[in-house]
C-alpha atoms as a PDB file:
ATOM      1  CA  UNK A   1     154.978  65.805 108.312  1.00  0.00           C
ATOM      2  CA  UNK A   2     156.471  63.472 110.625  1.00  0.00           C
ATOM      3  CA  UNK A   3     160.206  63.881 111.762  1.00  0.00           C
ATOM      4  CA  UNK A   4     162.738  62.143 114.239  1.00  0.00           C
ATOM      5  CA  UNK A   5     164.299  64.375 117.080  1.00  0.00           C
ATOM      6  CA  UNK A   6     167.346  64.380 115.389  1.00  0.00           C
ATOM      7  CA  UNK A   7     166.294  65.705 112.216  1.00  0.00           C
ATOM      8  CA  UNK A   8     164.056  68.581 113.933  1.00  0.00           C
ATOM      9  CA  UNK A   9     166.892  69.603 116.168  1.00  0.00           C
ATOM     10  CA  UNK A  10     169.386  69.597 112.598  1.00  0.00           C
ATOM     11  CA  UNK A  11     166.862  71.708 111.004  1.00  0.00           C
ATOM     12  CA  UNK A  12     166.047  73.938 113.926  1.00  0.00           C
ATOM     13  CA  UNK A  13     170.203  74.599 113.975  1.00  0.00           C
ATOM     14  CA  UNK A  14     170.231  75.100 110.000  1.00  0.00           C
ATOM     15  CA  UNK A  15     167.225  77.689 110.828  1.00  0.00           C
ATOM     16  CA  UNK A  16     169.312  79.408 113.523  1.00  0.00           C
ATOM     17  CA  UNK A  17     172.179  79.781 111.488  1.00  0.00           C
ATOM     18  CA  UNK A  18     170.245  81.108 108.499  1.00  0.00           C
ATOM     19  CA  UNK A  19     169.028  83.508 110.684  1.00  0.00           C
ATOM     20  CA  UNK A  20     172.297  84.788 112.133  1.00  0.00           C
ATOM     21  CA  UNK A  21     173.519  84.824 108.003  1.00  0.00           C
ATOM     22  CA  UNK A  22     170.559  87.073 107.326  1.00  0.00           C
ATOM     23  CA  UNK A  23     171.967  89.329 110.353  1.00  0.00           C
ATOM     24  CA  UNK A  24     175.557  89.153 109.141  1.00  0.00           C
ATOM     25  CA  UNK A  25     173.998  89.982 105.833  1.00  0.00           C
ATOM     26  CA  UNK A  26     172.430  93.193 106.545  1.00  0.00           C
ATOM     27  CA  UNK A  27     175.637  94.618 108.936  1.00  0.00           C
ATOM     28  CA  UNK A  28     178.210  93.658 106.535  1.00  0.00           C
ATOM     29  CA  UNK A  29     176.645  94.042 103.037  1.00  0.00           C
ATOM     30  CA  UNK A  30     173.879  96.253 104.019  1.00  0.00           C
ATOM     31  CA  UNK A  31     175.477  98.096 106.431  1.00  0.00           C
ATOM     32  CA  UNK A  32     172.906  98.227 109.413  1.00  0.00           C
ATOM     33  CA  UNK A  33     174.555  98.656 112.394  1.00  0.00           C
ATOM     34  CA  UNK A  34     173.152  97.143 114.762  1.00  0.00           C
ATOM     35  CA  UNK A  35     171.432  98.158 118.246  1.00  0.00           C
ATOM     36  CA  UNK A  36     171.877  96.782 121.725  1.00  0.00           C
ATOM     37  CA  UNK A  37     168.598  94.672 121.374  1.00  0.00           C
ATOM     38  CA  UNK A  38     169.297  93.647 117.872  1.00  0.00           C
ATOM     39  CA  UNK A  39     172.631  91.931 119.594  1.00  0.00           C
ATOM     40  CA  UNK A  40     171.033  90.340 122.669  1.00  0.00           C
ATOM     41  CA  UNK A  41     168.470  89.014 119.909  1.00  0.00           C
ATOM     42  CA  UNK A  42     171.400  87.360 118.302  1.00  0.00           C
ATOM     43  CA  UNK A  43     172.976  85.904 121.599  1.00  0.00           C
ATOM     44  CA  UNK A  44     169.533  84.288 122.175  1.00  0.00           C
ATOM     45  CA  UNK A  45     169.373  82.949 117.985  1.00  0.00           C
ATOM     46  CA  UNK A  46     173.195  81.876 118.493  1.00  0.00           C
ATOM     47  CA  UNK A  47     172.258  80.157 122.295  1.00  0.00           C
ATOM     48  CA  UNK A  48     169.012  78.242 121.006  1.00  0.00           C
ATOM     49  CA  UNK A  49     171.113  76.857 117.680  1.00  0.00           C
ATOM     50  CA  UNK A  50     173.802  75.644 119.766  1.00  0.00           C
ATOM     51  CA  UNK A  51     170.861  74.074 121.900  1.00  0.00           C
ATOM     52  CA  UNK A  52     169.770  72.366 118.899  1.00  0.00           C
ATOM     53  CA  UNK A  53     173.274  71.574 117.532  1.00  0.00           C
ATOM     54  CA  UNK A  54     174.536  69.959 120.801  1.00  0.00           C
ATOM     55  CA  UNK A  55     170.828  68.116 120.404  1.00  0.00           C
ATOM     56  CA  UNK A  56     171.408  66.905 117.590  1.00  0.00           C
ATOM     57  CA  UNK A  57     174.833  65.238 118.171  1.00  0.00           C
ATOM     58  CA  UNK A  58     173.945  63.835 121.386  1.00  0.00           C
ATOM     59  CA  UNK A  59     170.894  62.215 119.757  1.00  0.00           C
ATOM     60  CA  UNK A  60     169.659  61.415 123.401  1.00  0.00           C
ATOM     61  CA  UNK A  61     166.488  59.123 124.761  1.00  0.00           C
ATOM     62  CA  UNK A  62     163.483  60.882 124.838  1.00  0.00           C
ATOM     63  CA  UNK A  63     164.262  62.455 128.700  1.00  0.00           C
ATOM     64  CA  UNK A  64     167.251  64.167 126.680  1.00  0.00           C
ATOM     65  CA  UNK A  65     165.504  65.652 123.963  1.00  0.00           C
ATOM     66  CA  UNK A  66     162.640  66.742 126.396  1.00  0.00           C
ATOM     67  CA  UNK A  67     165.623  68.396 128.041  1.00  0.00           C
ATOM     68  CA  UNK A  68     167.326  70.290 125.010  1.00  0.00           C
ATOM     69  CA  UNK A  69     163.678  71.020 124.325  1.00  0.00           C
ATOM     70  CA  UNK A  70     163.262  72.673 127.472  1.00  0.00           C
ATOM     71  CA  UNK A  71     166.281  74.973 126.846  1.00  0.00           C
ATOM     72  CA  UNK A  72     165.237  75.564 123.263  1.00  0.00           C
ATOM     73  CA  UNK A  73     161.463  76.328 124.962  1.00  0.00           C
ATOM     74  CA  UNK A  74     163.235  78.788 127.965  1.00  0.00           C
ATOM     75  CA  UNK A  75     165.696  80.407 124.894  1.00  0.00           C
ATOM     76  CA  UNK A  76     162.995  80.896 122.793  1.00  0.00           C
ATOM     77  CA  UNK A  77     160.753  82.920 125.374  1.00  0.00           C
ATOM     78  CA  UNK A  78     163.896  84.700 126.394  1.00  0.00           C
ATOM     79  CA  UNK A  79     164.310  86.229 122.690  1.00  0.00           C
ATOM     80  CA  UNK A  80     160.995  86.325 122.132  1.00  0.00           C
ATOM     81  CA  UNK A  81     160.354  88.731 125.217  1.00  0.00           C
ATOM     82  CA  UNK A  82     163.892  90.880 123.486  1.00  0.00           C
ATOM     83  CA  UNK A  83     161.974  90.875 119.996  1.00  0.00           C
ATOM     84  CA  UNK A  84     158.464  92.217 121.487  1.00  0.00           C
ATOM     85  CA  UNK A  85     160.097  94.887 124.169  1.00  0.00           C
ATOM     86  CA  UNK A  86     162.177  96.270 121.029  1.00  0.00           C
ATOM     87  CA  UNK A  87     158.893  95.943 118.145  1.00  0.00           C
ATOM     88  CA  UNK A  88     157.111  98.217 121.539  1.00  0.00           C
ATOM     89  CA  UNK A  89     159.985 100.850 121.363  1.00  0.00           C
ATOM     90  CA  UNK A  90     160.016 100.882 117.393  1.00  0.00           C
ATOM     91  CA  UNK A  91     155.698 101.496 117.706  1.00  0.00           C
ATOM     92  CA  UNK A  92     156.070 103.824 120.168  1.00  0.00           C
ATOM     93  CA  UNK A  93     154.755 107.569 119.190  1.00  0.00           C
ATOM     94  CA  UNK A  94     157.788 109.721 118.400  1.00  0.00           C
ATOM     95  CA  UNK A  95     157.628 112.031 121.812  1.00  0.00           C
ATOM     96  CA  UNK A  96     157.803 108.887 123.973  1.00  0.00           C
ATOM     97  CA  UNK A  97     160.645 107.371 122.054  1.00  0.00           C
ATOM     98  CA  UNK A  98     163.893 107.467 124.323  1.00  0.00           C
ATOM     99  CA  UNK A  99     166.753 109.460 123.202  1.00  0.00           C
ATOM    100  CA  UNK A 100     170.347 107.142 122.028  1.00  0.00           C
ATOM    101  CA  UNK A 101     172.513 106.160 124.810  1.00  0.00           C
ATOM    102  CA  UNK A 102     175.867 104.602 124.532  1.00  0.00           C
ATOM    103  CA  UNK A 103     176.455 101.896 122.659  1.00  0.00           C
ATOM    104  CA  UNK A 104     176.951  98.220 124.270  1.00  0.00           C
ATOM    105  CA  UNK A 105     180.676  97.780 124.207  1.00  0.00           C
ATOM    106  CA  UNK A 106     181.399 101.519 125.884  1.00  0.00           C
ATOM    107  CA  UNK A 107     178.177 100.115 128.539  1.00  0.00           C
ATOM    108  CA  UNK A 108     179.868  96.323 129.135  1.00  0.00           C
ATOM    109  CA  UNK A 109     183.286  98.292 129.669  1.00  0.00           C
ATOM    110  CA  UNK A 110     181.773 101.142 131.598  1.00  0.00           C
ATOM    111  CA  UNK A 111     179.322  99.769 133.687  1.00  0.00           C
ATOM    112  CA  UNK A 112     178.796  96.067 135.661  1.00  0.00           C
ATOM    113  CA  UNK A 113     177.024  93.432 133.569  1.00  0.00           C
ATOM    114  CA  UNK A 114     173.762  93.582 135.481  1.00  0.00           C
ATOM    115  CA  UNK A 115     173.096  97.128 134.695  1.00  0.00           C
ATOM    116  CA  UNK A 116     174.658  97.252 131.373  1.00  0.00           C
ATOM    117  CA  UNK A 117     172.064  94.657 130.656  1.00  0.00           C
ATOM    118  CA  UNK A 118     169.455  96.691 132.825  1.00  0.00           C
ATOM    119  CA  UNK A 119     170.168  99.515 130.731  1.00  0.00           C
ATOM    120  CA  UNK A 120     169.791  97.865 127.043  1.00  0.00           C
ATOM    121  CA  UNK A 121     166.432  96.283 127.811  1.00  0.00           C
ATOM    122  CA  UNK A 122     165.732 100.205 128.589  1.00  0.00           C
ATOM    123  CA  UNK A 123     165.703 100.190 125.102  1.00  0.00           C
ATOM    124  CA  UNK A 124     167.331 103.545 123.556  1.00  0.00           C
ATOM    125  CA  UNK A 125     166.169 106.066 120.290  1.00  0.00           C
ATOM    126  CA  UNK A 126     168.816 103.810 118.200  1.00  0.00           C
ATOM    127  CA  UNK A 127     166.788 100.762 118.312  1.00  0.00           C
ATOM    128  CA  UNK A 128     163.203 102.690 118.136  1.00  0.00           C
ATOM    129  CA  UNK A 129     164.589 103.143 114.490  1.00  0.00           C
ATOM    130  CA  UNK A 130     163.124 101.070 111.498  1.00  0.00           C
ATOM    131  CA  UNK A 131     165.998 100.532 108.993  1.00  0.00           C
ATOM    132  CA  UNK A 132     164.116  98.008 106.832  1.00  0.00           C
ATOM    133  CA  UNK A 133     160.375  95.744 106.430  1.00  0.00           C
ATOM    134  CA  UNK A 134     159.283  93.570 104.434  1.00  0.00           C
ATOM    135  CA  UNK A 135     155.377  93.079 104.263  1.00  0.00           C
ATOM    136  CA  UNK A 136     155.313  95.944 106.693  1.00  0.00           C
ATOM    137  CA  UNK A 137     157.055  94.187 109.294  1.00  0.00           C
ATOM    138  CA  UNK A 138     160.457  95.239 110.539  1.00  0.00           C
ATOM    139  CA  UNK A 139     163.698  92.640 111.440  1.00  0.00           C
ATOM    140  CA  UNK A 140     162.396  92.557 115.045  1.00  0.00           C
ATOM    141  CA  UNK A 141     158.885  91.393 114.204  1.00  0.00           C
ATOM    142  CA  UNK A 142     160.435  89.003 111.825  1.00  0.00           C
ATOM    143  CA  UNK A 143     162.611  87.807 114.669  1.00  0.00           C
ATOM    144  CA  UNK A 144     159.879  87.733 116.874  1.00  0.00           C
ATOM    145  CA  UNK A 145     157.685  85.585 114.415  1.00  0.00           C
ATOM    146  CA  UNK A 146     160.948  83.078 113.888  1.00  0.00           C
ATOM    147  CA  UNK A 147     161.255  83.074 118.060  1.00  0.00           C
ATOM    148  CA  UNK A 148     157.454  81.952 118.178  1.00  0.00           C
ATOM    149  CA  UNK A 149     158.158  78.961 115.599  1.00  0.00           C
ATOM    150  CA  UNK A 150     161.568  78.182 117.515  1.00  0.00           C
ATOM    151  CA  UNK A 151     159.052  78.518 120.918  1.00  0.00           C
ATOM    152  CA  UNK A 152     156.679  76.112 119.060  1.00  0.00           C
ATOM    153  CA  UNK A 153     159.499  73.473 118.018  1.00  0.00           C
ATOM    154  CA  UNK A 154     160.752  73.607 121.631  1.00  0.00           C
ATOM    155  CA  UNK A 155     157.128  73.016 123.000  1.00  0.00           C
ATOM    156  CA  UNK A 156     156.943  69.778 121.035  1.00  0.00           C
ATOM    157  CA  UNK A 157     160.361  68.164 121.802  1.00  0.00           C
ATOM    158  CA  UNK A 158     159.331  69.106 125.600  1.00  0.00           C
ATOM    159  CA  UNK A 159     156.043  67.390 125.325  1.00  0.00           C
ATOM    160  CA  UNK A 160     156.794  64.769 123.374  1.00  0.00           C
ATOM    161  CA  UNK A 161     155.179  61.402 123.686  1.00  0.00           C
ATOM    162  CA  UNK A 162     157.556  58.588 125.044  1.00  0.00           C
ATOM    163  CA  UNK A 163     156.451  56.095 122.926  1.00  0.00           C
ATOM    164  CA  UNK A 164     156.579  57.806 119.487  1.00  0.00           C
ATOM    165  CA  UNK A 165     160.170  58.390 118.421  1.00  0.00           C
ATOM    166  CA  UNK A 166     158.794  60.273 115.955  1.00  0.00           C
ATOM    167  CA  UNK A 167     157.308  63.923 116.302  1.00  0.00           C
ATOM    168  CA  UNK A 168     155.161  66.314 114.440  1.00  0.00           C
ATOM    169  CA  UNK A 169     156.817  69.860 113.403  1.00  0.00           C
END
């Protein structure tokens, strides 16, 4: 199928925010706390759809979308590494698993930002847990698999072809 840039960056936001709903959805209504990797996951989701939001206003020349899809490209690898370090820790066998530590707001009040961040990609016994799967896959291989399509979206804008205004998604 053959979109503009516009219309890949508005349905690359509209994926990012059903994907933060889905999160809201299982903390509030589900009530899955959750873990210090589950959140940076979410910064990276919120980050990439305000990529493709501002995108998608600024409806730029193709330099400009090659830029947003850049950042969308650099996000997406970001969350993407989050989502595979955190499916690791939930595979790992049960004696290597490390054991809880604090949670993120007592380590971000506690601790300077470098090694509170540091310390959550450490990964902790909290987010080795599996609280739900569907097709035998757990919310961070999900997220992975959606940072992969985001990746793949990115990849395109990035090395798009001057001369077509339109794209393939």
């Amino acid at each position: 199928m053959l979109f503009s840039s516009r219309t890949v960056f508005i349905l690359g936001f509209l994926f990012c925010l059903s994907m933060l709903s889905v999160a809201g959805y299982f903390q509030f209504v589900e009530h899955f706390e959750p873990c210090p990797l589950c959140i940076l996951q979410r910064v990276a989701i919120l980050i990439i759809g305000l990529v493709f939001l501002l995108a998608a206003i600024h409806d730029s020349t193709v330099v400009g979308v090659r830029v947003y899809g850049g950042l969308i490209t650099l996000f997406s690898l970001l969350g993407g590494s989050i989502s595979a370090w955190h499916v690791r820790l939930q595979n790992l066998p049960a004696d290597q698993v490390p054991s809880c530590g604090p949670g993120l707001n007592f380590m971000l009040d506690n601790f300077p930002l470098s090694e509170a961040i540091s310390m959550v990609l450490r990964g902790s016994g909290e987010c080795a847990e599996v609280l739900w799967t569907f097709i035998g896959l757990s919310i961070p291989a999900w997220t992975l698999i959606a940072f992969v399509a985001l990746l793949l979206v990115g990849l395109t804008q990035l090395f798009k072809k001057a001369s077509n205004e339109l794209t393939w998604i």
